[in-house]
Protein backbone atom coordinates (compact mmCIF):
# COMPACT_ATOMS: atom_id res chain seq x y z
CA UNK A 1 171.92 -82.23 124.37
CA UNK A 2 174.61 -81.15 121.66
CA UNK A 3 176.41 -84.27 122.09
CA UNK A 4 173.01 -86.63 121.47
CA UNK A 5 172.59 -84.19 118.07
CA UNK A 6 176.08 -85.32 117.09
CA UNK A 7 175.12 -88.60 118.12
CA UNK A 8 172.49 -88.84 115.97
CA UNK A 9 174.31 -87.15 112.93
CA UNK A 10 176.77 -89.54 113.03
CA UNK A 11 174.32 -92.54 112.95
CA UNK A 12 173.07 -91.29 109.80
CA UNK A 13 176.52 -91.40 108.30
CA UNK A 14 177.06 -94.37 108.71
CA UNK A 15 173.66 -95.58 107.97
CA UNK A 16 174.37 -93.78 104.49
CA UNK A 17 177.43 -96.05 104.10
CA UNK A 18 175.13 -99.42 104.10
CA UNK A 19 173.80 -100.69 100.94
CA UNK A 20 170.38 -100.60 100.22
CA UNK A 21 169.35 -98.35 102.79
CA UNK A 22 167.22 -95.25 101.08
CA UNK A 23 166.56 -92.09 102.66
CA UNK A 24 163.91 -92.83 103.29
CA UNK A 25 164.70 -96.12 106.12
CA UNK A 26 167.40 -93.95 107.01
CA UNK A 27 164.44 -91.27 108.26
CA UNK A 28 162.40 -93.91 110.09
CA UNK A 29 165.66 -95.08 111.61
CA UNK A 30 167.05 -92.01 113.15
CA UNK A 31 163.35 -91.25 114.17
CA UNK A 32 162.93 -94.22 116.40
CA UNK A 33 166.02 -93.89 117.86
CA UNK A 34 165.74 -90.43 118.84
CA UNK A 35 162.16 -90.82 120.11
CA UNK A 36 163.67 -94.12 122.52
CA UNK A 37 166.42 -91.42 123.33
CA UNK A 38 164.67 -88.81 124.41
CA UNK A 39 161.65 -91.43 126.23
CA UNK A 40 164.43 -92.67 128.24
CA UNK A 41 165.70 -89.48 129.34
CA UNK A 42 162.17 -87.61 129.91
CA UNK A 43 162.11 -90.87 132.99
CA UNK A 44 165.15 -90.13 134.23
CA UNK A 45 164.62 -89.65 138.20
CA UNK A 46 164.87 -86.24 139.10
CA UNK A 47 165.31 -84.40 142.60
CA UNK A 48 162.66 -81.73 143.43
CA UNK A 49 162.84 -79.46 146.10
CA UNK A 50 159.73 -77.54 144.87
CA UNK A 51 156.47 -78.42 143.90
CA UNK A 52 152.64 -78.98 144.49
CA UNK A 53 150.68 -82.08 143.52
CA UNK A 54 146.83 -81.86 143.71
CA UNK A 55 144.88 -84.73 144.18
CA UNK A 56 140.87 -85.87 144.34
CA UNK A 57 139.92 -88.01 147.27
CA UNK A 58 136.88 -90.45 146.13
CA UNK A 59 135.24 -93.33 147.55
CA UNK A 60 135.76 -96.91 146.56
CA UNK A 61 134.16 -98.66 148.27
CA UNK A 62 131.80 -98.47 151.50
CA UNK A 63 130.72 -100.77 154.39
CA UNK A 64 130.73 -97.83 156.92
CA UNK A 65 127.88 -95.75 157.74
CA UNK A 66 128.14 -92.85 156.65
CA UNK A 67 131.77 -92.24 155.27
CA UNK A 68 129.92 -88.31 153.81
CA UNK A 69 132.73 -86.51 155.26
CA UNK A 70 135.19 -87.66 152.72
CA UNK A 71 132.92 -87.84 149.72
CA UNK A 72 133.74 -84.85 147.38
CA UNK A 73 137.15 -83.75 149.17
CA UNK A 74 140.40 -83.10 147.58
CA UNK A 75 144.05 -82.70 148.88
CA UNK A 76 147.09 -80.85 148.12
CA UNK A 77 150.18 -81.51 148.97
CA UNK A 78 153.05 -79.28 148.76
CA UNK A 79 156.97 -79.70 149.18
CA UNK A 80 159.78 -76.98 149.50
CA UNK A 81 162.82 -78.04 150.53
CA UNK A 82 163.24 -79.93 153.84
CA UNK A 83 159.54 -79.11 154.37
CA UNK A 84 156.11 -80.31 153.27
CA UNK A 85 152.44 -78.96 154.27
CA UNK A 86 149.31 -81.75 153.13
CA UNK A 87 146.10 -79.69 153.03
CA UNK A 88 143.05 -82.10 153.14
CA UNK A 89 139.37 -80.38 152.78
CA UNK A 90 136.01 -82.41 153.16
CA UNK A 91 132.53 -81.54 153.46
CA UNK A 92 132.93 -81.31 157.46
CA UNK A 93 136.85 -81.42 157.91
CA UNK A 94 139.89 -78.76 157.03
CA UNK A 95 143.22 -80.24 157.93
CA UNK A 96 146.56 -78.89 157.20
CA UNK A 97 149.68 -81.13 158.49
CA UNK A 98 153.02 -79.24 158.02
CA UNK A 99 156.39 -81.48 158.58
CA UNK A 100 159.65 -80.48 159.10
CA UNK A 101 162.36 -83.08 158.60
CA UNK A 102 165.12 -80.60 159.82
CA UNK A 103 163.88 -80.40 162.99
CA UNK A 104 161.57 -83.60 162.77
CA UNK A 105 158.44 -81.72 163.98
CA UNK A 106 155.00 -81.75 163.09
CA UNK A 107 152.35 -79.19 162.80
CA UNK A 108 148.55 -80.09 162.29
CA UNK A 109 146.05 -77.56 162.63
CA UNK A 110 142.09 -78.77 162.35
CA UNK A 111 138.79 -77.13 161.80
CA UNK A 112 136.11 -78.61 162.25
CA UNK A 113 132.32 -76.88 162.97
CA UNK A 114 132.79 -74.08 164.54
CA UNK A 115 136.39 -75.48 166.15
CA UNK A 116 140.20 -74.47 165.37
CA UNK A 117 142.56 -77.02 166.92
CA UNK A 118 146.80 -77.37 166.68
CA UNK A 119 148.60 -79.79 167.85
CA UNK A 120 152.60 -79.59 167.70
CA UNK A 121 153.98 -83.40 167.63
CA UNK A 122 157.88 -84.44 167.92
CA UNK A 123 159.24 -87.62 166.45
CA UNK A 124 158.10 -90.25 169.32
CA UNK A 125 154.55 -88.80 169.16
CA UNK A 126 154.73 -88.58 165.07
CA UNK A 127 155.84 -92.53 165.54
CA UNK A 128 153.06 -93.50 167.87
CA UNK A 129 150.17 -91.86 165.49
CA UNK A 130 151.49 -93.54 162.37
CA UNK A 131 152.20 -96.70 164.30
CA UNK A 132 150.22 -99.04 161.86
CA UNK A 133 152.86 -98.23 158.91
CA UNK A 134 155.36 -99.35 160.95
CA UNK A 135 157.34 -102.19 158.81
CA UNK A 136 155.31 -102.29 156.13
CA UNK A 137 156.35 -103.79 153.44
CA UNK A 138 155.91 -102.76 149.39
CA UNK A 139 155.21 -105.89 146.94
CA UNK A 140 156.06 -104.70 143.32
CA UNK A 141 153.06 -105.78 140.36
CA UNK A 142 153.57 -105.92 136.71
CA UNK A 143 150.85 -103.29 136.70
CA UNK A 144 151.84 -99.90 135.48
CA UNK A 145 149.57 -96.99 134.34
CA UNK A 146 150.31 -93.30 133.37
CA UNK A 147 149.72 -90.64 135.53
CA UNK A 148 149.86 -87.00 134.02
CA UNK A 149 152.20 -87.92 131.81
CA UNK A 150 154.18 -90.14 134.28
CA UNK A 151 154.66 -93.86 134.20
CA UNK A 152 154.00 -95.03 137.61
CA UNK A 153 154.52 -98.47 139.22
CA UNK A 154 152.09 -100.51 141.15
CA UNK A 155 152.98 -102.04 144.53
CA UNK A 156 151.14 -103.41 147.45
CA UNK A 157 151.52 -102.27 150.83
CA UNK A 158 151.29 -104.97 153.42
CA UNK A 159 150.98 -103.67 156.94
CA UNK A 160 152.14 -106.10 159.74
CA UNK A 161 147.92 -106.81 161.08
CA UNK A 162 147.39 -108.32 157.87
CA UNK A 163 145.62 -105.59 155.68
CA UNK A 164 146.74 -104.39 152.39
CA UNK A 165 146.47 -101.07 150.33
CA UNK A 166 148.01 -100.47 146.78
CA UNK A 167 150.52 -97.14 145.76
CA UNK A 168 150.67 -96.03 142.07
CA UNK A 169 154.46 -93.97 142.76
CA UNK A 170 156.38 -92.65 140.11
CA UNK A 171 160.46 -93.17 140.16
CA UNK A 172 161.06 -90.23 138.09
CA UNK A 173 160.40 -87.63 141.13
CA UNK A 174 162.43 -87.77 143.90
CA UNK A 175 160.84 -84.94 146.61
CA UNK A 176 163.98 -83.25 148.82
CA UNK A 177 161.97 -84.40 151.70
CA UNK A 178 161.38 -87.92 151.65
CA UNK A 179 158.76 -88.22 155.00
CA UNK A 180 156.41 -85.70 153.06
CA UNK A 181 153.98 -88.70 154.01
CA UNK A 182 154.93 -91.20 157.04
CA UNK A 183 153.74 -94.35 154.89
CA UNK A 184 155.40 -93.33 152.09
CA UNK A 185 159.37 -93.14 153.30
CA UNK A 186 160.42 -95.96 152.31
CA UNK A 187 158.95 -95.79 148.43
CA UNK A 188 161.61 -94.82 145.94
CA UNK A 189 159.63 -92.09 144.06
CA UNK A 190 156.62 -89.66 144.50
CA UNK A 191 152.98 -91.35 144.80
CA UNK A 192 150.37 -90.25 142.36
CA UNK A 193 147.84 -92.26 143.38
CA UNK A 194 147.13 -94.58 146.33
CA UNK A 195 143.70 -96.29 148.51
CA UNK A 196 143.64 -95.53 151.92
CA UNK A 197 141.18 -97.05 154.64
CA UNK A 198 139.16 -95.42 157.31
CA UNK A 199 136.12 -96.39 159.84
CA UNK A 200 138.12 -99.85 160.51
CA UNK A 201 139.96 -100.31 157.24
CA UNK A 202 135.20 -100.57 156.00
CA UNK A 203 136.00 -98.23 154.06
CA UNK A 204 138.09 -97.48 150.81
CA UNK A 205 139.22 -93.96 149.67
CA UNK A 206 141.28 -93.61 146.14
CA UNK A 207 143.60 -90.05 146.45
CA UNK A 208 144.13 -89.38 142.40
CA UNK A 209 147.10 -86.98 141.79
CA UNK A 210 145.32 -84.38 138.85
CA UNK A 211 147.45 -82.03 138.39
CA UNK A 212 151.51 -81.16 139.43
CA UNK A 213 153.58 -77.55 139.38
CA UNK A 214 156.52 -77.21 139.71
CA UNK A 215 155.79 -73.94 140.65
CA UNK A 216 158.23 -72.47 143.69
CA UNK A 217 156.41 -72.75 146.61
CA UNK A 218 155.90 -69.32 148.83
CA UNK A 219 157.43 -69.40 152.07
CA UNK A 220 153.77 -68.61 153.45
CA UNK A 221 152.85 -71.66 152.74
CA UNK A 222 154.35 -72.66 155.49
CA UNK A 223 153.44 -70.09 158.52
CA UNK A 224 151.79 -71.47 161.35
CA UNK A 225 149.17 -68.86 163.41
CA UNK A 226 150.28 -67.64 166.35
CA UNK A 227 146.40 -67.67 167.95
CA UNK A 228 142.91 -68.66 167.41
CA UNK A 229 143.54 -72.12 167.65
CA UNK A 230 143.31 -74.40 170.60
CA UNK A 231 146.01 -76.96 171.77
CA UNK A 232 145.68 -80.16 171.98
């Protein structure tokens, strides 16, 4: 930081040293430069090992009848180091899905009604359920937008049966686990905002990152119950 100061300093100098250049330009000058300065470094890509990203699931767009257990829900998803937990609540559905990529395992616990359900999934079976994001491939837009404060890219997602989905991801957050989401991997930055498709890709759900912490995550967070839930 000392170094851009002196940078800066020294620009002025020598802008003094020009004919014709008042105080005045020479203010404007330094100010625009320091402004792209500092822009360009605010992007700069950084690794976080630490954080929680809150988002608000909505529908699109509907053919299916009725898509009211999504309507209204939000989802939260938090990374700590090697680990991640995605809590997604609905009207009807509670579903918490906690990954680790040390050990490649996955935890999701479901409640739905009056039911509590875990399931404990290794790599093949992790594979097998996220089989439809296998090889799919990311199409870059000229479309950008800003996403709390954080210029994110648009690409296309083109799964190999044909159908599409777009990813708003930012390159300026790297998370320390990058399989926090299975359809994600392969994206070179943290996804703020994304449509997803359910009830035979009828109908359209947009997941709008609204607020990120960067927060330490408690350990907690990541505790799995020892009983009250059922296998499957």
């Amino acid at each position: 930081m000392r170094a851009a100061w002196a940078f800066f300093i020294i620009i002025g100098i020598e802008f003094c040293r020009l004919k014709h250049v008042t105080m005045k330009k020479m203010f404007f000058a330094l100010v625009f430069i320091a402004s792209s300065y500092f822009t360009v470094s605010a992007q700069e890509a950084k690794l976080v090992s630490d954080c929680t990203v809150f988002y608000n699931v909505a529908i699109e767009d509907s053919k299916a009848n009725p898509p009211k257990a999504i309507e209204g829900g939000t989802k939260t998803v938090y990374i700590k180091g090697n680990k991640s937990r995605i809590d997604l609540e609905t009207s009807r559905l509670k579903q918490t899905t906690i990954y680790d990529s040390n050990s490649d395992s996955t935890i999701i616990l479901k409640e739905a009604g009056n039911g509590k359900y875990i399931s404990y999934l290794d790599n093949k079976r992790r594979k097998e359920i996220n089989k439809k994001y296998e090889g799919v491939e990311f199409v870059n837009t000229n479309e950008r937008k800003t996403i709390l404060g954080y210029e994110c890219q648009k690409v296309i997602g083109k799964l190999t049966d044909g159908s599409t989905y777009y990813v708003f991801y930012t390159p300026t957050i790297i998370a320390s686990t990058s399989e926090y989401e299975y359809q994600f991997k392969n994206l070179p930055g943290f996804v703020l905002e994304y449509e997803s498709r359910v009830g035979e890709g009828n109908t359209k759900i947009r997941y709008s990152a609204t607020k990120i912490t960067f927060v330490p995550v408690p350990a907690v967070k990541f505790d799995v119950p020892e009983k009250g839930y059922r296998v499957l």
